[in-house]
Protein backbone atom coordinates (compact mmCIF):
# COMPACT_ATOMS: atom_id res chain seq x y z
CA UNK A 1 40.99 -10.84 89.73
CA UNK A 2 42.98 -13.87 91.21
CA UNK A 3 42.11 -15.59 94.67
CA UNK A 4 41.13 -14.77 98.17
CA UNK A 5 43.45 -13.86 100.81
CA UNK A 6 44.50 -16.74 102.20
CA UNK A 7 44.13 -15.67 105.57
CA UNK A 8 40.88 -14.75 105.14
CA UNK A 9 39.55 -18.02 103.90
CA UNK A 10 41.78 -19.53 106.13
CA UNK A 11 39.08 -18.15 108.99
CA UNK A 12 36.49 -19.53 106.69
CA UNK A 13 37.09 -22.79 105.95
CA UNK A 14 39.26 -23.95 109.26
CA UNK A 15 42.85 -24.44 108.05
CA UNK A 16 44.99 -26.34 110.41
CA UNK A 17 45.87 -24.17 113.33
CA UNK A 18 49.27 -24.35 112.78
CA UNK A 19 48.99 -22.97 109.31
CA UNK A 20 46.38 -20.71 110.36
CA UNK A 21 48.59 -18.93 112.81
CA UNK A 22 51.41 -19.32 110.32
CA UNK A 23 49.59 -16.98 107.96
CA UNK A 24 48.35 -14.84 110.53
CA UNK A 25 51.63 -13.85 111.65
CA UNK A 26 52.59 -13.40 107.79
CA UNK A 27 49.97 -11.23 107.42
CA UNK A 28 50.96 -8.74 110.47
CA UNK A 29 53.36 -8.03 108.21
CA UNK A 30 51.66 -6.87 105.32
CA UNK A 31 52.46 -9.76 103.35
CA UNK A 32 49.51 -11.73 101.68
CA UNK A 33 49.06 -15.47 100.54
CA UNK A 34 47.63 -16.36 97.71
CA UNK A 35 46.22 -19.40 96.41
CA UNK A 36 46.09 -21.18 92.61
CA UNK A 37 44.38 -23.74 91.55
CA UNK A 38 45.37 -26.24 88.85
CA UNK A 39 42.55 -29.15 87.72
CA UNK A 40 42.16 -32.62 86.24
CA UNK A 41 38.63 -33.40 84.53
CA UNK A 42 37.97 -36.57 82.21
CA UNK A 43 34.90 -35.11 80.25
CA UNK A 44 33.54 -38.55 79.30
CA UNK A 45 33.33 -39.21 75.58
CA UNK A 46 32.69 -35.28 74.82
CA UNK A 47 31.74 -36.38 70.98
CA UNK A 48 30.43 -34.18 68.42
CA UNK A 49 27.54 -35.25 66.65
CA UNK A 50 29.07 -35.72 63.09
CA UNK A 51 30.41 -39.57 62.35
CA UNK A 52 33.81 -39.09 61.03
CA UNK A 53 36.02 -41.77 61.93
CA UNK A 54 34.67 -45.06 62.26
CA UNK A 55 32.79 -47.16 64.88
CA UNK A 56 33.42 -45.24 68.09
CA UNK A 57 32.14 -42.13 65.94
CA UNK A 58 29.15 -43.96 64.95
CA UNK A 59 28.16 -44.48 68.42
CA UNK A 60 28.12 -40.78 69.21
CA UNK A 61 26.07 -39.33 65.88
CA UNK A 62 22.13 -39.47 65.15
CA UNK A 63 22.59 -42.89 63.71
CA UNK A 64 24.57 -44.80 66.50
CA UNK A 65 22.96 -46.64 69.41
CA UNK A 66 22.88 -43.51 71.56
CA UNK A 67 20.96 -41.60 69.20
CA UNK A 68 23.86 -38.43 69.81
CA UNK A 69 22.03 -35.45 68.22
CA UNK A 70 22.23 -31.54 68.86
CA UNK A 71 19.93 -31.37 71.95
CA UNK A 72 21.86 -34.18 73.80
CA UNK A 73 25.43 -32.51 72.60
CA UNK A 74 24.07 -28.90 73.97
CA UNK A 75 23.27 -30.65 77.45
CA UNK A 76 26.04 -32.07 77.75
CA UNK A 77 28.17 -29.08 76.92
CA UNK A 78 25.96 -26.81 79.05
CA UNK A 79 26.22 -29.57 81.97
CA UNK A 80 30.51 -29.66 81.76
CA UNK A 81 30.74 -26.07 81.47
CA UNK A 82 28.58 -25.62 84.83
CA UNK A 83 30.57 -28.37 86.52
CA UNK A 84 34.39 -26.31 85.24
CA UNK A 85 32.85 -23.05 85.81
CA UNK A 86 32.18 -24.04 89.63
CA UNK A 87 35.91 -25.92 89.83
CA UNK A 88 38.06 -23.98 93.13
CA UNK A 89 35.53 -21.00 92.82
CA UNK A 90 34.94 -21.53 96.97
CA UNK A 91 38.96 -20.85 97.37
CA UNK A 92 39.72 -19.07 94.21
CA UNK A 93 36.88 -16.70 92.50
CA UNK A 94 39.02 -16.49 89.30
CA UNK A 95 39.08 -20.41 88.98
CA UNK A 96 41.67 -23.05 87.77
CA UNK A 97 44.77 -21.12 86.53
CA UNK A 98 45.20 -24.92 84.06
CA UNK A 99 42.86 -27.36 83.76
CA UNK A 100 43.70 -30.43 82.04
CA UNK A 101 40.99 -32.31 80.45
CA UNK A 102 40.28 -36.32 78.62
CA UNK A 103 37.97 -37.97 76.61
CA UNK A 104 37.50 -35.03 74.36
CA UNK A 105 37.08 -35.51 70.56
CA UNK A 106 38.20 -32.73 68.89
CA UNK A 107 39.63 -29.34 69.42
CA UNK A 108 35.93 -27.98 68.12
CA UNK A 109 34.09 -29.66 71.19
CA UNK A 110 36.40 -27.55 73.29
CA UNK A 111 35.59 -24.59 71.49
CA UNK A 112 31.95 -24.95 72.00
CA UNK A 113 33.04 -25.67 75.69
CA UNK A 114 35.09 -22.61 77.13
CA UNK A 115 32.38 -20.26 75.33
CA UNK A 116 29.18 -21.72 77.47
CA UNK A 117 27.64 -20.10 80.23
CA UNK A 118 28.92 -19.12 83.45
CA UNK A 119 32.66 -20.57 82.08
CA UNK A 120 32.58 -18.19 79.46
CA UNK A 121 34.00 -15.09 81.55
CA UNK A 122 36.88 -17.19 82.64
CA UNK A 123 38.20 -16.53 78.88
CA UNK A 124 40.20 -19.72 78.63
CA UNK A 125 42.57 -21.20 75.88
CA UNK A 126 43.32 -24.12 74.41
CA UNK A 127 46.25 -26.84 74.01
CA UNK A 128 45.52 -29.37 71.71
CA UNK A 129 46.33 -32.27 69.78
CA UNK A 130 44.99 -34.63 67.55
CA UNK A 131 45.84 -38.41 69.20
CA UNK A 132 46.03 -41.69 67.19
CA UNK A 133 43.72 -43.29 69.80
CA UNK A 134 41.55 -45.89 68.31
CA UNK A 135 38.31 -44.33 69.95
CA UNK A 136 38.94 -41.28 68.69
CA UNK A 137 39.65 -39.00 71.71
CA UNK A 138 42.15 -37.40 72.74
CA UNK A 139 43.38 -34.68 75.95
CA UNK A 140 43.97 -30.99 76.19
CA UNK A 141 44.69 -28.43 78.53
CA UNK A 142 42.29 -25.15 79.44
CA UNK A 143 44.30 -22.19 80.79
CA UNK A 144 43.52 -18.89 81.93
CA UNK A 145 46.05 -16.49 79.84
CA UNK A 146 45.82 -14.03 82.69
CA UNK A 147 47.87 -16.04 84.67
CA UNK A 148 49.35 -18.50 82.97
CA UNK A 149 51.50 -18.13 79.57
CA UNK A 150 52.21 -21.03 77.57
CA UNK A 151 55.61 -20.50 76.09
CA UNK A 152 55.67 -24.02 74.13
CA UNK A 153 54.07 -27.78 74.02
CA UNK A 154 54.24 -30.73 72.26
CA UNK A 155 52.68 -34.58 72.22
CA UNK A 156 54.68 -37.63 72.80
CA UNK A 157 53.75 -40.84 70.93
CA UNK A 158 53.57 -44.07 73.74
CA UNK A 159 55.12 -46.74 72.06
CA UNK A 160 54.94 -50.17 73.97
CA UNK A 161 57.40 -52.76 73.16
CA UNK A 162 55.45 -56.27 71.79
CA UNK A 163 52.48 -53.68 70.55
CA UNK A 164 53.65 -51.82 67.27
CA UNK A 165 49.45 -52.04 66.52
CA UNK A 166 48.79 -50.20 69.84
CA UNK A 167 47.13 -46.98 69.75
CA UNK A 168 46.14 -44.75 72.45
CA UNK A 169 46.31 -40.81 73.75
CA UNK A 170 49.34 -39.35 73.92
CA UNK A 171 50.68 -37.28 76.62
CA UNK A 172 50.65 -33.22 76.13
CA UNK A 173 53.24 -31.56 77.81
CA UNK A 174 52.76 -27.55 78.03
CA UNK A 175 55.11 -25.69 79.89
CA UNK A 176 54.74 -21.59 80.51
CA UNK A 177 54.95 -18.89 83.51
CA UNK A 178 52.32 -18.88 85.87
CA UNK A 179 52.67 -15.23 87.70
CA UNK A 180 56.22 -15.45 86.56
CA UNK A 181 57.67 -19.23 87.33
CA UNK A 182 57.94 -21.67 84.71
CA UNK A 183 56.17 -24.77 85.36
CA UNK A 184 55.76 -27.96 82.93
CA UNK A 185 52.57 -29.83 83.06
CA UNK A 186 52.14 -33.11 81.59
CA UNK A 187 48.58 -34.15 80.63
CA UNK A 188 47.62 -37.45 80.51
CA UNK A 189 45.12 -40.31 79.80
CA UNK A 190 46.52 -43.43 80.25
CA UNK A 191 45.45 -46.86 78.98
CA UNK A 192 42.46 -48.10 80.03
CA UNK A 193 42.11 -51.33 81.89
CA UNK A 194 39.34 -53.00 79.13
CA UNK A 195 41.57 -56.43 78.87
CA UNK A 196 41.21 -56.58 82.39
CA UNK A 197 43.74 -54.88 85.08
CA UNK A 198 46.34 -57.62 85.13
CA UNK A 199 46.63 -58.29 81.16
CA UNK A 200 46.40 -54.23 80.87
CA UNK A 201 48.76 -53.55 83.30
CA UNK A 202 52.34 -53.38 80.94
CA UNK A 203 50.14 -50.81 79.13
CA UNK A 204 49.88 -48.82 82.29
CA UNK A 205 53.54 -49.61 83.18
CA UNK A 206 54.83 -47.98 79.41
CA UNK A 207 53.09 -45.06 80.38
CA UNK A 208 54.74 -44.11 83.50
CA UNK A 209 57.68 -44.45 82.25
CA UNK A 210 57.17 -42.58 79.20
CA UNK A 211 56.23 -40.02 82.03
CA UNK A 212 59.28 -40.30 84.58
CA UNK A 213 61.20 -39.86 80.69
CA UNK A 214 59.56 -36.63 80.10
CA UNK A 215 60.10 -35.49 83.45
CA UNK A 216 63.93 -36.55 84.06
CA UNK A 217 64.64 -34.99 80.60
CA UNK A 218 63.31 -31.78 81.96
CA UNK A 219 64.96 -31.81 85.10
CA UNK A 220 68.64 -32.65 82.69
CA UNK A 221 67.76 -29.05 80.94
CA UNK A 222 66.19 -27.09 83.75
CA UNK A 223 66.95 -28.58 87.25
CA UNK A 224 64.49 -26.58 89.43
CA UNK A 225 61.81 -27.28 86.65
CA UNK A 226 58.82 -27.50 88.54
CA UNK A 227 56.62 -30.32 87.03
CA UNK A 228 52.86 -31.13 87.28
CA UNK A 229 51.86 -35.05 86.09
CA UNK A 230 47.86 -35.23 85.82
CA UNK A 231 45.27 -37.48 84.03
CA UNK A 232 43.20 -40.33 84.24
CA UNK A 233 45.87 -42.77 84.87
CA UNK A 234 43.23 -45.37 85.20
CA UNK A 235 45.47 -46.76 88.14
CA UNK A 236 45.46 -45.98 92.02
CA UNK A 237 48.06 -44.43 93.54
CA UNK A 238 48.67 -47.58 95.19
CA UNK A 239 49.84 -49.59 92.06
CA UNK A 240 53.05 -50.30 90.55
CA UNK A 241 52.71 -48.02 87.79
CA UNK A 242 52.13 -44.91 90.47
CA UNK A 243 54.47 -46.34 93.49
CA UNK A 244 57.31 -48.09 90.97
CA UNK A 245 57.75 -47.01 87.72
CA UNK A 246 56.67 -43.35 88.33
CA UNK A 247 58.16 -43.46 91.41
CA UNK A 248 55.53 -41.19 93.14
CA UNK A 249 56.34 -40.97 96.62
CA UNK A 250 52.97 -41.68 98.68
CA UNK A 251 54.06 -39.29 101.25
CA UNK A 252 55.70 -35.46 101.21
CA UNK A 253 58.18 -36.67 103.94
CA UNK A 254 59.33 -39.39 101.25
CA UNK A 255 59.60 -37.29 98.85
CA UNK A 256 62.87 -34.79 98.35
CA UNK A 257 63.48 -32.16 95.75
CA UNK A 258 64.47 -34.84 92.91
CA UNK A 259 61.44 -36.67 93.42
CA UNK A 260 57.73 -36.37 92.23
CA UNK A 261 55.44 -36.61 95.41
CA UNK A 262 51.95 -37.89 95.10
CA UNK A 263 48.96 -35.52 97.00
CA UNK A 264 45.97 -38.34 95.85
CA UNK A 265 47.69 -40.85 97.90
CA UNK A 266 46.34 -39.69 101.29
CA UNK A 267 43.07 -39.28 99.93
CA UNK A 268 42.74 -42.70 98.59
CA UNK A 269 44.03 -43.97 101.74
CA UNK A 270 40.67 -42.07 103.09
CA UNK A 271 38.56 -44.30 101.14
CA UNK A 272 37.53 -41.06 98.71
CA UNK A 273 38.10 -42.07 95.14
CA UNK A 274 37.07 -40.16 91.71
CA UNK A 275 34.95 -43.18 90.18
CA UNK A 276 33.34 -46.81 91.32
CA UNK A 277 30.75 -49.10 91.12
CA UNK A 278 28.85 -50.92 93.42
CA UNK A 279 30.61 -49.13 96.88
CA UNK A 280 33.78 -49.79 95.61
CA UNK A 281 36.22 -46.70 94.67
CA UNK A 282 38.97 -46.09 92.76
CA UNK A 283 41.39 -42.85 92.25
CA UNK A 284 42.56 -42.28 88.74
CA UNK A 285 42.59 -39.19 88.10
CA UNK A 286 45.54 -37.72 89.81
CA UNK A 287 47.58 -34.52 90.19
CA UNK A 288 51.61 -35.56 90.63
CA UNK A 289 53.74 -32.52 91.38
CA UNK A 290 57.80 -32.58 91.57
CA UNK A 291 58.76 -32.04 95.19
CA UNK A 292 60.89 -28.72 95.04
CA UNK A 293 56.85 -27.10 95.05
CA UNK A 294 56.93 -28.43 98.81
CA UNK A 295 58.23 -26.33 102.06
CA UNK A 296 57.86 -23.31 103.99
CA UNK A 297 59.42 -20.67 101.61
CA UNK A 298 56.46 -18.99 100.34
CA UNK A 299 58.10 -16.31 98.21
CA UNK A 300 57.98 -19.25 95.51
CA UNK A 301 54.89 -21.55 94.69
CA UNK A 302 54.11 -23.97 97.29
CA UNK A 303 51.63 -26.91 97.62
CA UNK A 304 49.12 -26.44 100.16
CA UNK A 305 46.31 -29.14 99.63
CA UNK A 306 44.50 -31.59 96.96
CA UNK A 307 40.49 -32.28 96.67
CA UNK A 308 38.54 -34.08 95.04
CA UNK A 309 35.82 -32.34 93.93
CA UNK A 310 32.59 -34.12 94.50
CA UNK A 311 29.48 -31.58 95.17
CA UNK A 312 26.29 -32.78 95.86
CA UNK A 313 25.21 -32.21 91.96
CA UNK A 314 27.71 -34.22 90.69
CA UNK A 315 26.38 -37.13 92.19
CA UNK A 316 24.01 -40.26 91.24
CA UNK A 317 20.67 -39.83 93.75
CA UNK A 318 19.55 -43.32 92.46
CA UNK A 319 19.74 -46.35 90.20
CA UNK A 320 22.75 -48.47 89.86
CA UNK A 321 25.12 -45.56 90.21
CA UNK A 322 23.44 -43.97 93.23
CA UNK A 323 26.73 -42.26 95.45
CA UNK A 324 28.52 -42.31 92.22
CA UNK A 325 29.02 -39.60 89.47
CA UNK A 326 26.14 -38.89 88.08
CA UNK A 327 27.32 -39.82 83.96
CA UNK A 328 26.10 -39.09 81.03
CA UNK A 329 24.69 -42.71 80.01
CA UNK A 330 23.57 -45.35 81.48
CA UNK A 331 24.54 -48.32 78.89
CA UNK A 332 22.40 -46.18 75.97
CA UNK A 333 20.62 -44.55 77.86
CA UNK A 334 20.82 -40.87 78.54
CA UNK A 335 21.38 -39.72 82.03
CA UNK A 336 22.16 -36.10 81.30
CA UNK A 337 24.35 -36.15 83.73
CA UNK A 338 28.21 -34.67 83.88
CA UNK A 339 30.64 -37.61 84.16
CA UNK A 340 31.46 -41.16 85.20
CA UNK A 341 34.38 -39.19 87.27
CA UNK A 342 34.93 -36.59 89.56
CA UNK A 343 37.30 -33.99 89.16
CA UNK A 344 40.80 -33.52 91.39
CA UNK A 345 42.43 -29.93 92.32
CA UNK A 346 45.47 -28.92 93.82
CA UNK A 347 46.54 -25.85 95.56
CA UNK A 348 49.39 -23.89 94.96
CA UNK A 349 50.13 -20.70 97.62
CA UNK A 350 53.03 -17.65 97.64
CA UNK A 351 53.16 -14.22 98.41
CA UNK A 352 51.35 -11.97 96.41
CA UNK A 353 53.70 -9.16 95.34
């Protein structure tokens, strides 16, 4: 099965009335829409319980200050898959076509992941690759082989000039037909901003334009190649990584075929970010998309919207994070909660044939 009719939920959940009457007139004749999604999710610090590489691994194993054993790893695994397995489901039954995921360990904890309750039936596969980042974790993309085929992928190593000691995840590009196109989808987890935003930043910087690399090189083979950036780019859409080096236009007017056009932007302008503390938000996680998937013609994939996916279980009822994600920890101490971040979706529409 793959989504609703798009006119149907277009009743539902109050479309614009432009678009609305847009896809009622498509449907007089006999033509349906129908919608994909495509997700972002950082996990936070899915670990295993078995200490195999060091410090970070120590912390997340029966001997570390957490106290990581088999009961917390089964919550926490049972609490991700129930947040995935509910990801678009409102819009599309079927669920994310690709969901990229961070802070996962290991290709096993992924494993244990797609096979867990209600996310079980969406029979998803893995992408994977081992990263040389220091804390041991790494990203991957989930995909649902019924409608998406992944035809090749590889990870690119970020090198940052002044930092030959620098470690950290590398991006995973997959590319593959979803219900016939080819799209490219670069998954990422960018440096985090732990020597403070301003000292951190060139970190950020090499990363988005490791990014606008892997994207332009695309574009030099296949010049329609239709290209989906996400991850935790622990920036905003608003900083000069995003807006500069990346060169994500802010606005679909901005943005033209050649470009890469930024959905997050508007929602940040909102005031709705993905993670915070204390009232204040921020929107890392992001979904990018090249700008030949905007317009009209709907015989081809088309963006229609982004969310951010923030349900009233996902978040913090009290304590220090209270209106937050409700995370796993709390310093050491277990929350049993989901993650320190919400999850993003974006929403792809054509014809069905």
């Amino acid at each position: 099965m793959k989504c609703l009719n798009l006119f149907i939920f277009s009743l539902i959940f109050g479309l614009s009335a432009t678009f609305a009457q847009n896809v009622a007139n498509e449907s007089k004749s006999k033509k349906m829409l129908m919608p994909y999604a495509l997700a972002f999710y950082n996990l936070e610090n899915l670990f295993d319980t078995i200490n195999s590489n060091g410090t970070y691994d120590l912390e997340y194993s029966p001997q570390g200050v957490k106290k990581w054993n088999t009961d917390k790893y089964s919550r926490k695994i049972n609490n991700m898959a129930y947040a995935l397995s509910k990801l678009g489901k409102e819009i599309c039954p079927a669920g994310p076509t690709i969901i990229g995921v961070s802070e996962i360990e290991n290709r096993k904890v992924l494993e244990d992941l797609v096979k867990t309750g209600d996310l079980a039936k969406q029979n998803l596969q893995i992408v994977h690759y081992d990263s040389p980042d220091l804390r041991g974790v790494d990203v991957a993309l989930l995909y649902n082989p019924a409608f998406f085929q992944v035809q090749s992928s590889r990870s690119f190593r970020l090198e940052v000039q002044g930092e030959p000691n620098f470690k950290t995840r590398d991006p995973l590009l997959v590319s593959g037909l979803m219900d016939g196109e080819r799209f490219h989808i670069i998954v990422n987890h960018w440096p985090s901003r732990s020597r403070g935003e301003l000292q951190s930043r060139p970190l950020r910087v090499a990363a988005a334009q490791l990014n606008k690399s892997i994207a332009d090189s695309l574009r030099k083979v296949e010049p329609d190649s239709k290209i989906i950036i996400m991850g935790d780019l622990n920036d905003d859409p608003t900083d000069v990584s995003l807006l500069k080096e990346l060169d994500a236009k802010p606005k679909r007017q901005q943005a033209s075929e050649n470009d890469l056009f930024n959905p997050m932007a508007e929602i940040f302008a909102k005031g709705v970010g993905t993670l915070g503390y204390n009232g204040k938000w921020n929107l890392f996680d992001q979904i990018i998309i090249s700008g030949n998937l905007l317009g009209s013609d709907r015989t081809t994939f088309k963006f229609w919207k982004a969310e951010v996916f923030n349900p009233d279980f996902l978040i913090a009822k009290e304590g220090q994070y209270k209106g937050h994600p409700l995370r796993t920890h709390s310093g050491n101490v277990f929350l049993n909660g989901y993650s320190d971040h919400f999850p993003v979706l974006v929403y792809f529409v054509k014809y069905a044939e």
